[in-house]
Protein backbone atom coordinates (compact mmCIF):
# COMPACT_ATOMS: atom_id res chain seq x y z
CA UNK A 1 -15.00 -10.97 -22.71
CA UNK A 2 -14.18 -13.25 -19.91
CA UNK A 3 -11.00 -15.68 -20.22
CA UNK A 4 -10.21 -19.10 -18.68
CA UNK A 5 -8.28 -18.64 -15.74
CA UNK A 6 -4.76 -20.16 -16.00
CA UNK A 7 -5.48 -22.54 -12.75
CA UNK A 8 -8.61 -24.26 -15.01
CA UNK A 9 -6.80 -23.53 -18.46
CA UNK A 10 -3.71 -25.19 -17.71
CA UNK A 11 -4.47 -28.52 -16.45
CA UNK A 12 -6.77 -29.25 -19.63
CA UNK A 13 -3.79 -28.18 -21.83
CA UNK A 14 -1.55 -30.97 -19.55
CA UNK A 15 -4.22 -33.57 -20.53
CA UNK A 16 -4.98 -32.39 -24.09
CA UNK A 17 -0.88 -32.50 -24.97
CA UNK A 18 -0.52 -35.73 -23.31
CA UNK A 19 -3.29 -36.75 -25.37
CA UNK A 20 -1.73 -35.47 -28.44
CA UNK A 21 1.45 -37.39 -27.53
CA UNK A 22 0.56 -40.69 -26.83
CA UNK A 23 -2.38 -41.34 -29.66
CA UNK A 24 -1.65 -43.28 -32.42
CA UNK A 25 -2.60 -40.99 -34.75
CA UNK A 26 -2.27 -37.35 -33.27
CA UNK A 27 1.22 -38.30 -32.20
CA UNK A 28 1.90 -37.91 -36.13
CA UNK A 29 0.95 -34.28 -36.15
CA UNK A 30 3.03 -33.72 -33.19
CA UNK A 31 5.50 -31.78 -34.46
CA UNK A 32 4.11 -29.66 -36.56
CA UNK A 33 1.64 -28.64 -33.53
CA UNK A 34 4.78 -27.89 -31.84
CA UNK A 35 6.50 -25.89 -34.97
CA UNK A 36 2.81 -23.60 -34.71
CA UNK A 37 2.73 -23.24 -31.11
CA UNK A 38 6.51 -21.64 -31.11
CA UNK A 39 5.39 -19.33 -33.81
CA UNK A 40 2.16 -18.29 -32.23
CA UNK A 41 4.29 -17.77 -28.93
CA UNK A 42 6.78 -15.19 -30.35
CA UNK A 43 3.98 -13.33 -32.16
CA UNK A 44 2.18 -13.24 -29.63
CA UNK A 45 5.09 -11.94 -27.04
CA UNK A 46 6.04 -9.16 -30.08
CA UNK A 47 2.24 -8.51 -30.51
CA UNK A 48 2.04 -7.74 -26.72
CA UNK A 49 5.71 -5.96 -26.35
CA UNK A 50 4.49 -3.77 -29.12
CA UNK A 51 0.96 -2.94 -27.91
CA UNK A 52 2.20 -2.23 -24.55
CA UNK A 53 -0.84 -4.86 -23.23
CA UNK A 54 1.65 -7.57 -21.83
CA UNK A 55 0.37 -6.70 -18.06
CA UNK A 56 -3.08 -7.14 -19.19
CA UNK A 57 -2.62 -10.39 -21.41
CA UNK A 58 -0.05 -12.09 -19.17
CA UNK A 59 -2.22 -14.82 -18.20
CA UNK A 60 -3.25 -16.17 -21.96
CA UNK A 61 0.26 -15.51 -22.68
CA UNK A 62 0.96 -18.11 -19.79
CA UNK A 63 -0.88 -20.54 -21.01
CA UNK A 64 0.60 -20.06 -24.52
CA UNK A 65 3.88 -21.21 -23.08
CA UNK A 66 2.74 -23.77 -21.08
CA UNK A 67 1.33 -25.42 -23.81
CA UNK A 68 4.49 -24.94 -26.07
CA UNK A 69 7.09 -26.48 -22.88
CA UNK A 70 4.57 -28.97 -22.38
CA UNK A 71 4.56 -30.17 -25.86
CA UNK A 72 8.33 -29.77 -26.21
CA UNK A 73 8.40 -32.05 -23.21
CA UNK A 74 6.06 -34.74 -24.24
CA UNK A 75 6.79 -34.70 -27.72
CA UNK A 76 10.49 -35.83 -26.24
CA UNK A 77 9.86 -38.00 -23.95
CA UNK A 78 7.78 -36.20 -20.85
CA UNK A 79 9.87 -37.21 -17.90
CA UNK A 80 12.52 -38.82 -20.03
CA UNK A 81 12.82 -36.19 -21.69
CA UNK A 82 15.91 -33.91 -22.33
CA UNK A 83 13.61 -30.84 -21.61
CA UNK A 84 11.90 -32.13 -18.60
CA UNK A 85 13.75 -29.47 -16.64
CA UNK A 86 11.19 -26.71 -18.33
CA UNK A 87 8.30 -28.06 -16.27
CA UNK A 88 10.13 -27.14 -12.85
CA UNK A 89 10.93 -23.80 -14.76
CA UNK A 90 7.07 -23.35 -15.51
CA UNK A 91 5.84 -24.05 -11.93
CA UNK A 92 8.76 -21.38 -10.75
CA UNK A 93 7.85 -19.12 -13.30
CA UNK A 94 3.88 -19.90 -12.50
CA UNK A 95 3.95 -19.44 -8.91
CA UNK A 96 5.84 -15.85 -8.99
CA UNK A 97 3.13 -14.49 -11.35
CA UNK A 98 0.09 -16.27 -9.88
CA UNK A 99 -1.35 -17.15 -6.45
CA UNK A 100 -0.48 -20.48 -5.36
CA UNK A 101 -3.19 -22.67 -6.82
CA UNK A 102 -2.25 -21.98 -10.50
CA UNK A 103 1.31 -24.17 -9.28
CA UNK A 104 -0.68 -26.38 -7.34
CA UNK A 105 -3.32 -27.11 -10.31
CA UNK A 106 -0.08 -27.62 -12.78
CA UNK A 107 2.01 -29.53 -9.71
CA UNK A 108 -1.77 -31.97 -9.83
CA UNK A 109 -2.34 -32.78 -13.05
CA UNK A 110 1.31 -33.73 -13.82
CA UNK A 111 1.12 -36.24 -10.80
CA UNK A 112 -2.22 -37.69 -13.39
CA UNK A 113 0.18 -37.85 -16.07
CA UNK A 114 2.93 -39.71 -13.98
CA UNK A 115 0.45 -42.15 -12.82
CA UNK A 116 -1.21 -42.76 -16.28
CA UNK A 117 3.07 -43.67 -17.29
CA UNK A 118 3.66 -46.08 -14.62
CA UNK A 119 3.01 -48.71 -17.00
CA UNK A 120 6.39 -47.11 -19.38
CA UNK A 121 8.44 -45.54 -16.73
CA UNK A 122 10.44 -47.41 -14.73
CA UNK A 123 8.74 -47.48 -11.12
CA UNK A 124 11.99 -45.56 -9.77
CA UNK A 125 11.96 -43.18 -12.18
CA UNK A 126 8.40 -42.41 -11.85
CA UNK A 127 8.86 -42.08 -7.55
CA UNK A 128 11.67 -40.09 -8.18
CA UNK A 129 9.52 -37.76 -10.18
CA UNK A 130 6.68 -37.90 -7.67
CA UNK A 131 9.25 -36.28 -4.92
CA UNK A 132 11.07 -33.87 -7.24
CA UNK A 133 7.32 -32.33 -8.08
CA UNK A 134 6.59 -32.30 -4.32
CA UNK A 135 9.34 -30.74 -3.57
CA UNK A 136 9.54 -27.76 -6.32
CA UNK A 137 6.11 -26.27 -4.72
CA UNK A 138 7.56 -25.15 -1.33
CA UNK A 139 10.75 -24.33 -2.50
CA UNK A 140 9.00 -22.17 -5.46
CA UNK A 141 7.32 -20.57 -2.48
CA UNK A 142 10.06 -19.85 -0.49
CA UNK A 143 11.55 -18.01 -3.64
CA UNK A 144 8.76 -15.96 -4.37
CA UNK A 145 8.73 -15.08 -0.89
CA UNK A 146 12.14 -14.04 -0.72
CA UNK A 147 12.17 -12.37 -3.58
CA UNK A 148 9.39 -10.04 -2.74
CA UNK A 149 11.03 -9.57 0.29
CA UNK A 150 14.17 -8.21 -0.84
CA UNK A 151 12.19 -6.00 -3.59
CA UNK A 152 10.74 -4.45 -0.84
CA UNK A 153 13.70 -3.82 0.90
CA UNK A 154 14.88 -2.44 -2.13
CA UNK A 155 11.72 -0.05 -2.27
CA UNK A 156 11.19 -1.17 -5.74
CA UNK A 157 7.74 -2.64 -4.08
CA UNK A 158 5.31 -2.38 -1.70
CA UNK A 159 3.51 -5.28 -0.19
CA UNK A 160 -0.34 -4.41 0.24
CA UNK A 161 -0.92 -7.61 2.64
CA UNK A 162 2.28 -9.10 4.12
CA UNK A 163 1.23 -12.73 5.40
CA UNK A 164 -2.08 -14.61 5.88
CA UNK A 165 -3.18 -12.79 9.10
CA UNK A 166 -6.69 -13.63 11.04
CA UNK A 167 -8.81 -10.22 11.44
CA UNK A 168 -11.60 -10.62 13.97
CA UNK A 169 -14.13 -8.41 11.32
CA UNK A 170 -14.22 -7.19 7.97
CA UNK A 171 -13.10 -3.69 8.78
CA UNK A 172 -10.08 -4.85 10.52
CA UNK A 173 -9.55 -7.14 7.35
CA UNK A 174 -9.93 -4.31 5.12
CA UNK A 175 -7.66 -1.84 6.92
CA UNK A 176 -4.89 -4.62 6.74
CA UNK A 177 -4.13 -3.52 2.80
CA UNK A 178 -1.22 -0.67 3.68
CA UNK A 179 -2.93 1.56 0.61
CA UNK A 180 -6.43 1.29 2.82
CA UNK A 181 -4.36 1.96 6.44
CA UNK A 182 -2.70 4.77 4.49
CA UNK A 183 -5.92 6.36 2.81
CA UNK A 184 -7.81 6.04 5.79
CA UNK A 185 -4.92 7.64 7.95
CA UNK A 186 -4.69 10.28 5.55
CA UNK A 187 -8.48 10.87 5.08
CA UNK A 188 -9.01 12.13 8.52
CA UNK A 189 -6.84 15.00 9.04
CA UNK A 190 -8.27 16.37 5.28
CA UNK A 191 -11.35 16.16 6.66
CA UNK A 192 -11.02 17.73 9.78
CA UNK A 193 -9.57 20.66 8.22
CA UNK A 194 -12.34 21.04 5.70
CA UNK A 195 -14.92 20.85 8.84
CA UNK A 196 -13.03 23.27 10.52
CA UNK A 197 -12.94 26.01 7.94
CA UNK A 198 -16.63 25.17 7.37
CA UNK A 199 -17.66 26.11 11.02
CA UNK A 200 -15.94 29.32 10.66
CA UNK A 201 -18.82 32.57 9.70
CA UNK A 202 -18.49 33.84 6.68
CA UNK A 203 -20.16 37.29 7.90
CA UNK A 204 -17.39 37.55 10.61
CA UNK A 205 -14.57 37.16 8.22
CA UNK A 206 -13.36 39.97 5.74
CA UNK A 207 -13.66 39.33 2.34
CA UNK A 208 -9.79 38.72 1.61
CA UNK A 209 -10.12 36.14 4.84
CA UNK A 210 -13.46 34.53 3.14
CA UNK A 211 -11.88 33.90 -0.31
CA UNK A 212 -8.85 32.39 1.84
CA UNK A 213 -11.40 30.25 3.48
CA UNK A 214 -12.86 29.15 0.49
CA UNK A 215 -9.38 28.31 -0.99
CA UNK A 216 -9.03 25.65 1.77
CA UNK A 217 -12.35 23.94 1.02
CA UNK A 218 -11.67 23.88 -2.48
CA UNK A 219 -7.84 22.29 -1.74
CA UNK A 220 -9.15 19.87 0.87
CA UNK A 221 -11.87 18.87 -1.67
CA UNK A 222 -9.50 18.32 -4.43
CA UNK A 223 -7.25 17.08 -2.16
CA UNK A 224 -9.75 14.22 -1.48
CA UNK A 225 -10.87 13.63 -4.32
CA UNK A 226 -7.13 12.49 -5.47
CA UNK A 227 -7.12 10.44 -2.69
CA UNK A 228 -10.19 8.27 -3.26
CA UNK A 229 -9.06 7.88 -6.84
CA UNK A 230 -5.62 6.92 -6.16
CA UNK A 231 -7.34 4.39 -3.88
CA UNK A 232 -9.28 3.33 -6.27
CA UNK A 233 -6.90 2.88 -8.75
CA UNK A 234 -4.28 0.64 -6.29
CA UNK A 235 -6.85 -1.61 -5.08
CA UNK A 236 -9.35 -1.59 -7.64
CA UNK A 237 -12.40 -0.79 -5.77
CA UNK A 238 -14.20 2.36 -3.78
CA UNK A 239 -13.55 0.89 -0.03
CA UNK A 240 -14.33 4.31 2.12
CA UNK A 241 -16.64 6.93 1.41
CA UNK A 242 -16.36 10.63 2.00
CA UNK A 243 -19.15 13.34 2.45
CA UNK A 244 -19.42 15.53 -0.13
CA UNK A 245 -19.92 18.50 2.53
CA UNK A 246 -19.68 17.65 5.80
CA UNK A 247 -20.91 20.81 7.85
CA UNK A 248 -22.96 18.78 10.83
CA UNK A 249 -20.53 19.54 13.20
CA UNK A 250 -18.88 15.91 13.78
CA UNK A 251 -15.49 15.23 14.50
CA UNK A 252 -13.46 13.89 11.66
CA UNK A 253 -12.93 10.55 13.49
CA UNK A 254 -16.59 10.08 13.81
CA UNK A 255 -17.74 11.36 10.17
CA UNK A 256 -15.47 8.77 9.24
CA UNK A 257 -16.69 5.95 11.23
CA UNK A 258 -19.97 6.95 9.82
CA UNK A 259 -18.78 6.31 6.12
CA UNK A 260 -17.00 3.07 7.38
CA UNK A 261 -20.12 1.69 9.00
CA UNK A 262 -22.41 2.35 5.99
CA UNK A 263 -20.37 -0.50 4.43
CA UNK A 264 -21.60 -3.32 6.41
């Protein structure tokens, strides 16, 4: 079943809560919206902790806590309020485990909300605000940025794509993920080997030198196959193909080119 991506599910819980908090009569269920929402958020984090499915339910469980900070915020005061600092902490928080537009939707709609205020907020107040929000998106950035940075240089990750860099086609695109470069680097000496050994004749080769022979296709094979599924696996798609038995004679280079080209 298909969930609401947090970029489209969080501005409509922005506007519902403000909603909430400024009607004349939802604003006197309020609190005990707020009172649920805490309760659904920590049995929801235990339910996930337990499960071992937080990876895979991190982005409803993002919008469960944006909705609870939000309503702790506007139930206080929204930019008034005591809490207010919890917004900046959900764009931060937002923009390390999302790409950029989930901040910039959230960063958006609260610039709605500050504009539908102007009429209680004191015109200072509410410029002030403006500029704070415009400034937490770069420097948000700049943290997540840094912080991959030194993770890397930790070698507790790897970047697949470091920077927004311009490929003049889609294969050059595609061998800009590391995994891919990596794969594809590794892919060709496996299969030159396994061409090799299959252009040897098995009627010139003794019978301990055959089942030798036939020990190399079988560990090139499997040696393959591990390949393409750790490939796979890390980027979450089948992005190079190779033949099952490839006895025409080719060079490895070109066999490959072959698979690459029945892509496009």
């Amino acid at each position: 079943m298909k969930t609401v991506s947090p970029g489209v599910g969080i501005p409509i819980i922005i506007i519902t809560v403000y909603i909430v908090t400024t009607h004349p009569f939802l604003k006197l269920f309020q609190y005990q919206l707020l009172y649920t929402m805490l309760f659904a958020l920590i049995f929801f984090a235990f339910f996930a902790q337990r499960t071992h499915r937080m990876r895979s339910v991190m982005p409803a469980f993002a919008m469960l806590l944006s909705a609870f900070l939000l309503l702790l915020v506007g139930t206080t005061g929204w930019f008034q309020s005591p809490f207010a600092f919890g917004m900046y902490l959900l764009i931060v928080v937002l923009s390390f485990l999302f790409p950029p537009a989930v901040s910039l939707s959230l960063v958006s709609t609260l610039f709605l909300i500050v504009l539908l205020r102007l009429g209680n907020d004191d015109p200072t107040t509410s410029f002030l605000t403006i500029l704070s929000l415009l400034t937490i998106i770069p420097v948000s950035f700049f943290l997540r940025e840094k912080y991959l940075a030194f993770q890397e240089a930790e070698r507790a990750i790897l970047i697949l794509r470091k920077g927004k860099r311009i490929h003049n086609n889609v294969l050059d695109d595609i061998l800009g993920n590391e995994v891919v470069r990596f794969a594809t680097q590794l892919r060709e000496p496996l299969n030159r080997i396994k061409q090799y050994v299959h252009q040897l004749d098995p009627t010139d080769l003794p019978a301990r030198t055959e089942k030798k022979r036939q020990q190399i296709i079988t560990t090139t094979e499997q040696s393959l196959a591990l390949l393409k599924e750790f490939e796979e696996e890390v980027t979450g798609g089948t992005l190079l193909s190779t033949p099952e038995n490839n006895e025409s004679g080719l060079p490895a280079g070109k066999a490959k080119a072959r698979s690459l080209s029945d892509m496009f």
